[in-house]
Protein backbone atom coordinates (compact mmCIF):
# COMPACT_ATOMS: atom_id res chain seq x y z
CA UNK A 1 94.25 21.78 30.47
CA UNK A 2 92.31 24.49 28.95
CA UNK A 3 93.97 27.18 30.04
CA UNK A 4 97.16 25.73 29.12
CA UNK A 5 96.26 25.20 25.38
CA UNK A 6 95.93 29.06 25.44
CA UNK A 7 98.44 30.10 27.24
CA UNK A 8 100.67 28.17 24.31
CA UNK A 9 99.02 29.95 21.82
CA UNK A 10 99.53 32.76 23.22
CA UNK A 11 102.82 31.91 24.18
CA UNK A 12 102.49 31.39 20.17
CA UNK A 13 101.44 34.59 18.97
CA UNK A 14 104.12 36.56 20.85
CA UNK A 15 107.00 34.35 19.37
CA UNK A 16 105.18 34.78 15.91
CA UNK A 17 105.33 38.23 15.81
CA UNK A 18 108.59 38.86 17.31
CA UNK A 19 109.80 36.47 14.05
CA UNK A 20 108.06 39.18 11.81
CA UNK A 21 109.12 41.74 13.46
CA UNK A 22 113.00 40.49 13.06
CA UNK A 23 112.78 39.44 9.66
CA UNK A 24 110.84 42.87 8.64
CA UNK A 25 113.95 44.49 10.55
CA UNK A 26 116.60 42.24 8.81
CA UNK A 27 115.48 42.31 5.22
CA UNK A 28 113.47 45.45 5.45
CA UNK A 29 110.50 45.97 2.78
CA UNK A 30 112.68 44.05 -0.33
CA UNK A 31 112.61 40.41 1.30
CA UNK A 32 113.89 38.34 -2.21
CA UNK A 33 117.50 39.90 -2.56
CA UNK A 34 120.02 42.86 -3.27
CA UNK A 35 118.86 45.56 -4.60
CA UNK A 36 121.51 45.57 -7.19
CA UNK A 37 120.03 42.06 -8.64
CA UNK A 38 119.37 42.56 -11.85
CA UNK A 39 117.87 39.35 -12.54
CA UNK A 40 114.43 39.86 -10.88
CA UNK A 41 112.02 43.01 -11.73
CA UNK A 42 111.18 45.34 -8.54
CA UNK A 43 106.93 43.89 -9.49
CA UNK A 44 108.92 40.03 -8.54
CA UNK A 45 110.39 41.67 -5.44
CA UNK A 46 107.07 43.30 -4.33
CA UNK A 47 104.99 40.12 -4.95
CA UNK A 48 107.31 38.17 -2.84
CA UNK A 49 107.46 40.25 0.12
CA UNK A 50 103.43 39.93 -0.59
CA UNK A 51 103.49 36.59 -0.37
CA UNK A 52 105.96 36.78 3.09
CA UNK A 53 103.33 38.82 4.72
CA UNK A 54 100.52 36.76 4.09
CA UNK A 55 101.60 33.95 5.10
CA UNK A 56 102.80 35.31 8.32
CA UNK A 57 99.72 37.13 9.11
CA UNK A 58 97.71 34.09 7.70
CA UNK A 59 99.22 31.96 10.61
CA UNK A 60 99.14 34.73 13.63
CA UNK A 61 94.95 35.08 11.97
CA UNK A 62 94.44 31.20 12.57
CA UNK A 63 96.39 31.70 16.11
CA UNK A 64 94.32 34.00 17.17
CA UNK A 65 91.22 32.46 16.41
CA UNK A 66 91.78 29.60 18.42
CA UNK A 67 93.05 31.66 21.11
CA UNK A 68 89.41 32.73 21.44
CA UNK A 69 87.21 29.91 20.30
């Protein structure tokens, strides 16, 4: 049963970053529109791609922390 639990976080983690990876490809760096939006300020567009990444690597940190405790 042990060994199961990590093999699904594992399992986990590769999924996880294979999501980043797609939406970093898809959206590239500018993650909260078109570039011709006028109605948001390239600091609001650079705080939420901040906010994108740290909540993504927030979850693969707490992954891989149970993958080895």
């Amino acid at each position: 049963m042990h060994w199961l639990i990590k093999l699904l976080i594992l399992l986990f983690i590769i999924l996880w970053m294979g999501a980043g990876m797609a939406v970093f490809i898809k959206y590239g760096v500018n993650l909260s529109g078109s570039k011709n939006e006028t109605n948001e300020t390239s600091g609001s567009q650079t705080l939420n791609f901040t906010q994108m990444f740290l909540i993504w690597f927030g979850f693969l940190s707490l992954a891989v922390h149970f993958l080895f405790m």
